[in-house]
PDB file of N, CA and C in Angstrom:
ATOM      1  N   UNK A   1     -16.466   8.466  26.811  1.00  0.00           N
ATOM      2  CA  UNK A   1     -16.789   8.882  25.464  1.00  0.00           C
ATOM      3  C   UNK A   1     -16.085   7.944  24.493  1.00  0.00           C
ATOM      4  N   UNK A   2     -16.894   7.640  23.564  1.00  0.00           N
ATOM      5  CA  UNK A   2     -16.044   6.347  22.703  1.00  0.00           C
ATOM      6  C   UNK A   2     -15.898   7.178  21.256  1.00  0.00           C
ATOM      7  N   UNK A   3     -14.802   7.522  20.385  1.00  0.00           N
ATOM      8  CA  UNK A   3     -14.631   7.871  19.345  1.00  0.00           C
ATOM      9  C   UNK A   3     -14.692   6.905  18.277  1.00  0.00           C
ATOM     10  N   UNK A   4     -15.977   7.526  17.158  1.00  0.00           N
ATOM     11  CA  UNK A   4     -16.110   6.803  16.252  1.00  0.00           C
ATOM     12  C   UNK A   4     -15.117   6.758  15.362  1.00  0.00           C
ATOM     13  N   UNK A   5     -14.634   6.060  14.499  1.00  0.00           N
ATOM     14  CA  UNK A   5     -13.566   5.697  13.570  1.00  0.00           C
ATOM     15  C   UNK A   5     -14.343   6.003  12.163  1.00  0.00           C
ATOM     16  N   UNK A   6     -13.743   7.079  11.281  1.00  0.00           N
ATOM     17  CA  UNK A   6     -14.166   7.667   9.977  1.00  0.00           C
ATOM     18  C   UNK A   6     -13.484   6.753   9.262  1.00  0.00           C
ATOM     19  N   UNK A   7     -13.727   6.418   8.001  1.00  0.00           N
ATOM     20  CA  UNK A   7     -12.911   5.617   7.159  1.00  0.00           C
ATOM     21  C   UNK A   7     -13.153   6.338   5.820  1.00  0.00           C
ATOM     22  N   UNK A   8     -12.768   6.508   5.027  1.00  0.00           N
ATOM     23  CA  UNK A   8     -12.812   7.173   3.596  1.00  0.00           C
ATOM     24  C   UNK A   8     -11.597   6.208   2.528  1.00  0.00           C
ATOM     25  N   UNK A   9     -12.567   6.133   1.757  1.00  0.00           N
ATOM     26  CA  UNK A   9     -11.845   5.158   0.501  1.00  0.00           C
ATOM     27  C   UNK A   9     -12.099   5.641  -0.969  1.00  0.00           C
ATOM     28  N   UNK A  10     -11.480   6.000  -1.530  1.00  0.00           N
ATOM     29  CA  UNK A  10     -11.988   6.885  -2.470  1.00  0.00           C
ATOM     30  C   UNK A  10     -11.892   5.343  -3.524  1.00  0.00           C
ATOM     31  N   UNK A  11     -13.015   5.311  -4.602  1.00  0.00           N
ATOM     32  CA  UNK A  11     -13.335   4.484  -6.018  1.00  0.00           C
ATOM     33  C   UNK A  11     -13.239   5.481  -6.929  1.00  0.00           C
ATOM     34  N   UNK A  12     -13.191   4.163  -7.468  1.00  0.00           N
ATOM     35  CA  UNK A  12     -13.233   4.340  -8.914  1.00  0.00           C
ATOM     36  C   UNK A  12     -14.258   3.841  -9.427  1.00  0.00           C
ATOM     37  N   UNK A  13     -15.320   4.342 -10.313  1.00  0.00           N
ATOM     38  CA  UNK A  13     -16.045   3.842 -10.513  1.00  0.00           C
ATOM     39  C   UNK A  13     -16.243   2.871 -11.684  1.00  0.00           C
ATOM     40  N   UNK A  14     -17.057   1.909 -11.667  1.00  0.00           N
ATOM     41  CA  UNK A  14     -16.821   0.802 -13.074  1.00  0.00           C
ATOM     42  C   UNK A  14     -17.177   1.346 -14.234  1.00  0.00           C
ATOM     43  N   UNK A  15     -16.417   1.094 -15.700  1.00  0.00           N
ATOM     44  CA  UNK A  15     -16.959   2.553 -16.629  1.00  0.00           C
ATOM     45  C   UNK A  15     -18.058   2.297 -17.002  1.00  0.00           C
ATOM     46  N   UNK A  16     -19.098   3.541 -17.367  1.00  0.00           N
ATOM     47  CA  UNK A  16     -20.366   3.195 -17.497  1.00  0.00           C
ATOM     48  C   UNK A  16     -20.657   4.165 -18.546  1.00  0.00           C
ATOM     49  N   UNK A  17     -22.070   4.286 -18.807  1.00  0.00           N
ATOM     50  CA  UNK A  17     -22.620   5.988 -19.372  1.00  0.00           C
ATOM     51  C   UNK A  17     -22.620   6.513 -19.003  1.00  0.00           C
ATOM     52  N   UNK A  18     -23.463   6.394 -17.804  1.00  0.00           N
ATOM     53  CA  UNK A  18     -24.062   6.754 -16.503  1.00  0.00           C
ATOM     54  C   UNK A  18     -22.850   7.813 -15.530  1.00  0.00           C
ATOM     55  N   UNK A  19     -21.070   6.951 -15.476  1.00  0.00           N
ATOM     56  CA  UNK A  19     -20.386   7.442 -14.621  1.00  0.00           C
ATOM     57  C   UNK A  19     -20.652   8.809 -14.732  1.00  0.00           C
ATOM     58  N   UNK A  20     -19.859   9.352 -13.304  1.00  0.00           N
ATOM     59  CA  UNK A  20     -20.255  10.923 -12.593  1.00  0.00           C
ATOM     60  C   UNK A  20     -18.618  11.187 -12.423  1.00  0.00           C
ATOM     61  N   UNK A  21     -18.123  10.308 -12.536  1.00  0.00           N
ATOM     62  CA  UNK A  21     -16.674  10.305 -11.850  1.00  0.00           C
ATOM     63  C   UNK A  21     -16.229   9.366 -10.440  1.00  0.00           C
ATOM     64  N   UNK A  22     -15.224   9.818 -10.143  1.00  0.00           N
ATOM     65  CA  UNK A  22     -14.640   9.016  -8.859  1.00  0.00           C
ATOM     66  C   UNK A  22     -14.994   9.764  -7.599  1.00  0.00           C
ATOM     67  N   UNK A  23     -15.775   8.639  -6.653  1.00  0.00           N
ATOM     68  CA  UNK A  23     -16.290   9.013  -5.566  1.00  0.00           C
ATOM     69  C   UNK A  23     -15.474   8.784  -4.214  1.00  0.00           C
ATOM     70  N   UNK A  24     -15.839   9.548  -3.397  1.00  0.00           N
ATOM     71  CA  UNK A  24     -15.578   9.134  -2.050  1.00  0.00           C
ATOM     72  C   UNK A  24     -16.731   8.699  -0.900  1.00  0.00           C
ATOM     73  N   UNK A  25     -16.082   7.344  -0.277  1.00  0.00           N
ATOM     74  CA  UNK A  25     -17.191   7.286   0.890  1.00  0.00           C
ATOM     75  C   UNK A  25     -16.765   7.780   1.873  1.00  0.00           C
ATOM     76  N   UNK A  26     -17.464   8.057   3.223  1.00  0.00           N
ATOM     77  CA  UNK A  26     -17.521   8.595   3.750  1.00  0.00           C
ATOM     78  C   UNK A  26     -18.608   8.050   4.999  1.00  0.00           C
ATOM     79  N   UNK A  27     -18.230   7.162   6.071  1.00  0.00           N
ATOM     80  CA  UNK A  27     -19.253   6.740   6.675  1.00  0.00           C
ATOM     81  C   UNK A  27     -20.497   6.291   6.058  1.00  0.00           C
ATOM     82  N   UNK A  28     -20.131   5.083   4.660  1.00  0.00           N
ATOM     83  CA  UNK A  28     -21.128   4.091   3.889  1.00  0.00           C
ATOM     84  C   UNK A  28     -21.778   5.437   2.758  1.00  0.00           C
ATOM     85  N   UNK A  29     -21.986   6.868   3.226  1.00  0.00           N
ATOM     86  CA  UNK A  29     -22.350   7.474   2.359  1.00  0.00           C
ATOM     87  C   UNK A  29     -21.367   7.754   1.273  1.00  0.00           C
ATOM     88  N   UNK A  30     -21.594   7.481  -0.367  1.00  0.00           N
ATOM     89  CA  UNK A  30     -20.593   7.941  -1.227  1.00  0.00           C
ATOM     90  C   UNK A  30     -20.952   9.655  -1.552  1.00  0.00           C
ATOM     91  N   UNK A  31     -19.681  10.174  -1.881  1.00  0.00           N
ATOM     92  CA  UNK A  31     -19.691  11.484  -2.409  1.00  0.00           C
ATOM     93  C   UNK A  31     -19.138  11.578  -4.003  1.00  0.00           C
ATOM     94  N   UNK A  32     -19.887  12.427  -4.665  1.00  0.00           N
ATOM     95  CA  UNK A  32     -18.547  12.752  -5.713  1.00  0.00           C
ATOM     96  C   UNK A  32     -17.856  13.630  -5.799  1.00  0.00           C
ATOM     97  N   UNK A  33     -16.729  13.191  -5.826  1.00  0.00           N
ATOM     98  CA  UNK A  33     -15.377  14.185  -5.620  1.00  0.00           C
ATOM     99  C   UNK A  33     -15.458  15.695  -6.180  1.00  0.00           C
ATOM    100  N   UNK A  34     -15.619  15.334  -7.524  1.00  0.00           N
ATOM    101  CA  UNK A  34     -15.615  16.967  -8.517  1.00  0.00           C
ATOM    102  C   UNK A  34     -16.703  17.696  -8.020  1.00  0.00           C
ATOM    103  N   UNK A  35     -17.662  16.979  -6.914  1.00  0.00           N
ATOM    104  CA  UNK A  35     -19.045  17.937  -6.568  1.00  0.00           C
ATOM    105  C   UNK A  35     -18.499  18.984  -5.393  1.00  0.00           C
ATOM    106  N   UNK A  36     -17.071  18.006  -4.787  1.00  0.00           N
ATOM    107  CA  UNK A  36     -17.044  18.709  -3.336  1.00  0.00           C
ATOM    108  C   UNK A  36     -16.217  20.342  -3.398  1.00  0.00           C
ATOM    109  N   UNK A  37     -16.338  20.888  -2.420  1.00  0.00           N
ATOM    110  CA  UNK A  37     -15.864  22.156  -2.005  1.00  0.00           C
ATOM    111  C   UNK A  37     -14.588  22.102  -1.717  1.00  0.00           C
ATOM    112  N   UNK A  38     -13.840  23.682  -2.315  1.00  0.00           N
ATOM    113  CA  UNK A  38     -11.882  23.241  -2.457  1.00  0.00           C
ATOM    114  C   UNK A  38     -11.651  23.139  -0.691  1.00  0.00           C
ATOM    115  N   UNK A  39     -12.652  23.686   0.230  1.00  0.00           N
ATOM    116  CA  UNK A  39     -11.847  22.900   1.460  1.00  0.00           C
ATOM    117  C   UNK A  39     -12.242  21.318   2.074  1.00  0.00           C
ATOM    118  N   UNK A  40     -12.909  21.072   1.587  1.00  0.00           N
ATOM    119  CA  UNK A  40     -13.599  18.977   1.615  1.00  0.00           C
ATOM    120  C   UNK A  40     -12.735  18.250   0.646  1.00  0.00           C
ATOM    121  N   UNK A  41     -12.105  19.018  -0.880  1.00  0.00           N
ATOM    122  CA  UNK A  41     -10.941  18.714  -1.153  1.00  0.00           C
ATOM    123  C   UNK A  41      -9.398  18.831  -0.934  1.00  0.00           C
ATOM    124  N   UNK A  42      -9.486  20.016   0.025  1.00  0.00           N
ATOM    125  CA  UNK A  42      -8.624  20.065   0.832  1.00  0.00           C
ATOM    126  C   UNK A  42      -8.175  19.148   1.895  1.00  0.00           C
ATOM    127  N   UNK A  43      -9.145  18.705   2.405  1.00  0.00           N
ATOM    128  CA  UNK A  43      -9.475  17.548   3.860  1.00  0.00           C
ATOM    129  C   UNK A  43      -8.830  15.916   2.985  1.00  0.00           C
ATOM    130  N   UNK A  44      -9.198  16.222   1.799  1.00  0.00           N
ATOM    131  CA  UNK A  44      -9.032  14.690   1.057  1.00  0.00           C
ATOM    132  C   UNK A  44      -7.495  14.502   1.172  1.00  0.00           C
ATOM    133  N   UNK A  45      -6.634  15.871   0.470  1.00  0.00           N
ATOM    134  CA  UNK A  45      -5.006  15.948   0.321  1.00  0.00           C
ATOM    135  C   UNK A  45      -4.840  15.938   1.693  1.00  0.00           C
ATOM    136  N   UNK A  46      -5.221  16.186   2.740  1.00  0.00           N
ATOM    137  CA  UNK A  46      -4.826  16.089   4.027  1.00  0.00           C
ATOM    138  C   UNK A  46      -4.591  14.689   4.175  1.00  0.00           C
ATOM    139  N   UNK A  47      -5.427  13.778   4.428  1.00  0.00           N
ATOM    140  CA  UNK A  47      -5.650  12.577   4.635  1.00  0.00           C
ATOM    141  C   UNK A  47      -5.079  11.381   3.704  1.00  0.00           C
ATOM    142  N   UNK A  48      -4.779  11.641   2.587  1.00  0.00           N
ATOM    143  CA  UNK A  48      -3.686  11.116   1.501  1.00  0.00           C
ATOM    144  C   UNK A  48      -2.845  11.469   2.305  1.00  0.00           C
ATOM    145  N   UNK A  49      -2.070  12.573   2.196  1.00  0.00           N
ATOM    146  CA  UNK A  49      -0.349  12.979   2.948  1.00  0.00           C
ATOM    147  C   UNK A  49      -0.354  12.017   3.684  1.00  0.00           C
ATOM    148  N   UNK A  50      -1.688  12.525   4.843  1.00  0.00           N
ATOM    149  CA  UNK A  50      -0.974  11.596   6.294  1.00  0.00           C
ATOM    150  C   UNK A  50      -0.979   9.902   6.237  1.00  0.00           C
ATOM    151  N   UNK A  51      -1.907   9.501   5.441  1.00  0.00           N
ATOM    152  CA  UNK A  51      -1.502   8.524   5.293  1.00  0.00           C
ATOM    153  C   UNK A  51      -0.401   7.981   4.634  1.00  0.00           C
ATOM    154  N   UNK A  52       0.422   8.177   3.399  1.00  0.00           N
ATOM    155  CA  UNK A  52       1.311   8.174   2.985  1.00  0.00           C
ATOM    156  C   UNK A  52       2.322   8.716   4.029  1.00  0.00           C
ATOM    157  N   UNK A  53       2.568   9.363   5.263  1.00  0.00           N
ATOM    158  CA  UNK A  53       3.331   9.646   5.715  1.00  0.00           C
ATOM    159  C   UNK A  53       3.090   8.319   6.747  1.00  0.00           C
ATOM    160  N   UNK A  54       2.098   7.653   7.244  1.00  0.00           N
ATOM    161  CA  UNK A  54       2.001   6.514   7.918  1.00  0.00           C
ATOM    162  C   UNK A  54       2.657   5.785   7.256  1.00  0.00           C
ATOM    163  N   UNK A  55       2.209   5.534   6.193  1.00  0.00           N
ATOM    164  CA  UNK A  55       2.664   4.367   5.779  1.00  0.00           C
ATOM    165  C   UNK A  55       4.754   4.396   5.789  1.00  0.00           C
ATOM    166  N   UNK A  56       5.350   5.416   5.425  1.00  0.00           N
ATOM    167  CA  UNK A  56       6.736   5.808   5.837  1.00  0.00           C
ATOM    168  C   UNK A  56       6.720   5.099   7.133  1.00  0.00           C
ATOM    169  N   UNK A  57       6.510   5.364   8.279  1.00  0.00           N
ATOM    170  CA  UNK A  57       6.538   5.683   9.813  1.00  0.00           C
ATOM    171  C   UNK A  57       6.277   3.727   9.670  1.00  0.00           C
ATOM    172  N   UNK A  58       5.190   2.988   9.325  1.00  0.00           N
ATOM    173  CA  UNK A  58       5.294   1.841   9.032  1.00  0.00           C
ATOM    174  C   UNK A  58       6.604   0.954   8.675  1.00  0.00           C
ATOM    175  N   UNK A  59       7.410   1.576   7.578  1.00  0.00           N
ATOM    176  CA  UNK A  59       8.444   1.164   6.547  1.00  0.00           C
ATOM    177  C   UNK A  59       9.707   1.444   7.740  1.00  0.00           C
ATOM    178  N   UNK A  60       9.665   2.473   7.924  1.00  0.00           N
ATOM    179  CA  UNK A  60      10.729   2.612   8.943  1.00  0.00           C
ATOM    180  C   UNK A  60      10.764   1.898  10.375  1.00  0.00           C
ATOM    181  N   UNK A  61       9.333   1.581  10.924  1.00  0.00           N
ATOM    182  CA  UNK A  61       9.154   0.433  12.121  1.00  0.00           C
ATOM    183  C   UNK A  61       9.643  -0.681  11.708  1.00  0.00           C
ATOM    184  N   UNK A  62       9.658  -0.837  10.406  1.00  0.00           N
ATOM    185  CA  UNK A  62       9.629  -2.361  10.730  1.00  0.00           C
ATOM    186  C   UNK A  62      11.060  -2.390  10.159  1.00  0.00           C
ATOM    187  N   UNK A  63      11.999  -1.869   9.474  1.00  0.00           N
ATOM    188  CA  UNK A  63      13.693  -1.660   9.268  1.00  0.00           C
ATOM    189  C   UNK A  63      14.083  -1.821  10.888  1.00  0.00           C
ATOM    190  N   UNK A  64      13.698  -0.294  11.784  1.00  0.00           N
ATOM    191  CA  UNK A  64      14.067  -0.603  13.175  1.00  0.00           C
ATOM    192  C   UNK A  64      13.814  -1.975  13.643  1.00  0.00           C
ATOM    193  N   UNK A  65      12.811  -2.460  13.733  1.00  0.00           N
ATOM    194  CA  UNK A  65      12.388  -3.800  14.317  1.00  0.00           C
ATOM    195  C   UNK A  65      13.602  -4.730  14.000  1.00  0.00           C
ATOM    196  N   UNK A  66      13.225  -5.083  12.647  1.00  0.00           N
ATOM    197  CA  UNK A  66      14.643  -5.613  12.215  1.00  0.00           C
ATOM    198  C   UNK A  66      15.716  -6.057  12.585  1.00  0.00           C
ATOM    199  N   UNK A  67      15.985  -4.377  12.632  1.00  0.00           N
ATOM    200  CA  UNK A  67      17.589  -4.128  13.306  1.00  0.00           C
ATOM    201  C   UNK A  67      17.480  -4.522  14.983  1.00  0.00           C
ATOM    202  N   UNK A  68      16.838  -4.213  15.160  1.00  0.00           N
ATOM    203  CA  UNK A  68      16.607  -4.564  16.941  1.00  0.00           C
ATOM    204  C   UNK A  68      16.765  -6.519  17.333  1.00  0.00           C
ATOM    205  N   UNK A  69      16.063  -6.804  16.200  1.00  0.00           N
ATOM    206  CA  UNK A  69      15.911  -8.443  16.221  1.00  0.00           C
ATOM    207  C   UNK A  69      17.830  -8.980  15.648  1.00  0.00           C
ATOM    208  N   UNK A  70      17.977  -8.378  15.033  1.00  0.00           N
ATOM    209  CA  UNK A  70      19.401  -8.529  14.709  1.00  0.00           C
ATOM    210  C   UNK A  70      20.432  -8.527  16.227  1.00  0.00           C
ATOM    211  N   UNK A  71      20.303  -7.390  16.516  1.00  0.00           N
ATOM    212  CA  UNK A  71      21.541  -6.768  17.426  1.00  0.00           C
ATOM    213  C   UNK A  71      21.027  -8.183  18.741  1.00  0.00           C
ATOM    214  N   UNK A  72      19.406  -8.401  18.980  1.00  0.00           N
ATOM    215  CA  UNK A  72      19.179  -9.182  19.925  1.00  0.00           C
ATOM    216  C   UNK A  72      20.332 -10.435  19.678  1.00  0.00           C
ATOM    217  N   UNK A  73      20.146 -11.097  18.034  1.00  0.00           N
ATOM    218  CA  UNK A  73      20.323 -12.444  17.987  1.00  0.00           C
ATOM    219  C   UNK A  73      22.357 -12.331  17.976  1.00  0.00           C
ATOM    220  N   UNK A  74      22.876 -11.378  18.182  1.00  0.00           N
ATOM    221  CA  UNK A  74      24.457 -11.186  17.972  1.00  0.00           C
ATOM    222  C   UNK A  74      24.763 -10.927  19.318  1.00  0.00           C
ATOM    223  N   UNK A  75      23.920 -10.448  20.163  1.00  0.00           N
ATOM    224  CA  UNK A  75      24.291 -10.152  21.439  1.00  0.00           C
ATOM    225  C   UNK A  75      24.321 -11.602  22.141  1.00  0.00           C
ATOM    226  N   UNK A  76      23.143 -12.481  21.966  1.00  0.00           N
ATOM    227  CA  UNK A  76      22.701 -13.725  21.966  1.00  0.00           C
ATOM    228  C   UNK A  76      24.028 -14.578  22.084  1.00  0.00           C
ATOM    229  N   UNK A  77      24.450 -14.752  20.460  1.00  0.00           N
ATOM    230  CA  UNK A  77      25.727 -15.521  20.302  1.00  0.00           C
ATOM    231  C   UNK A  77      26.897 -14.782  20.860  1.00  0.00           C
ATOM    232  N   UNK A  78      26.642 -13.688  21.110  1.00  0.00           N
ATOM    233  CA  UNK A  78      28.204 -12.916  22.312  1.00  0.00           C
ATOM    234  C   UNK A  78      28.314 -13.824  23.451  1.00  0.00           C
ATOM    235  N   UNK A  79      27.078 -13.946  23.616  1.00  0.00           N
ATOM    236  CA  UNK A  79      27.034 -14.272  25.434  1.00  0.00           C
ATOM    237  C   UNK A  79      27.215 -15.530  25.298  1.00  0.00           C
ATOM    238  N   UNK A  80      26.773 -16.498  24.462  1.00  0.00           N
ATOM    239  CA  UNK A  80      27.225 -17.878  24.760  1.00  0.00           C
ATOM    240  C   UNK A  80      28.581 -17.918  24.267  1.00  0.00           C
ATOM    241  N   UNK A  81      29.328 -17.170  23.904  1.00  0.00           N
ATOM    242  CA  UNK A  81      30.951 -17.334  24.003  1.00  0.00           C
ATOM    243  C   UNK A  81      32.046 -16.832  25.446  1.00  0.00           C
ATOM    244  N   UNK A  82      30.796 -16.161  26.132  1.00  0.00           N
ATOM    245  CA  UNK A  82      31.085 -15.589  27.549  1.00  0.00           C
ATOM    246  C   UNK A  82      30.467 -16.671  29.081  1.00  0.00           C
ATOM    247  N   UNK A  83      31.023 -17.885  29.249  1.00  0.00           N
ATOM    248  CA  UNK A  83      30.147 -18.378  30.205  1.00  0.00           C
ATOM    249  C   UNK A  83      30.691 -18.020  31.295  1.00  0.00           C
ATOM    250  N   UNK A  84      31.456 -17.085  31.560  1.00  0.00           N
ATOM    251  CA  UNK A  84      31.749 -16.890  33.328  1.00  0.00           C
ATOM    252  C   UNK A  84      30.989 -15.280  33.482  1.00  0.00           C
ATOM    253  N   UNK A  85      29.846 -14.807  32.203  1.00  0.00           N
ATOM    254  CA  UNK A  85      29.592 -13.938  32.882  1.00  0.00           C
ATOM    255  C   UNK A  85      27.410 -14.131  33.216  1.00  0.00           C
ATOM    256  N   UNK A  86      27.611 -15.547  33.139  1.00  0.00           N
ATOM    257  CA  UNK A  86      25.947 -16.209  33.494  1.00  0.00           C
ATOM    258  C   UNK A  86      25.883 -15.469  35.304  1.00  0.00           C
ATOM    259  N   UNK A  87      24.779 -15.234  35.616  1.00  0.00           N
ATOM    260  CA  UNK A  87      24.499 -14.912  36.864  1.00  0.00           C
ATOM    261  C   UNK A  87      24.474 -16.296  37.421  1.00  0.00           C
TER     262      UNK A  87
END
């Protein structure tokens, strides 16, 4: 079973007469937001959070990483001050 990948990007729309407001797509189909139902706007604040909580989980990978690349390059210069402990 292969899971399709949803993508949602919410616009803004360019100002017009015409505008309706700010839409969401939704698998190439756009929606407008103020049309949808408080639980499809519910689904929207869902998907903001979690992404904003990705993006955290991002910010914090790459501090760890960091730090990991650090401790590598100090452990590094430990050991070449240690040559009787080379295998």
């Amino acid at each position: 079973m292969t899971e399709k990948k949803t993508t949602a990007r919410k616009t803004t729309p360019k100002p017009a007469a015409s505008s309706k407001g700010p839409t969401l797509t939704i698998d190439g189909q756009p929606y407008l937001v103020e049309a949808l139902s408080t639980a499809a706007k519910a689904q929207i604040r869902n998907i903001q959070l979690t992404d904003g909580r990705i993006e955290q989980l991002q910010v914090e990978l790459a501090i760890a990483q960091t730090a990991r690349n650090a401790y590598v390059r100090a452990l590094s210069e430990q050991l070449a001050t240690e040559p009787n402990a080379k295998a």
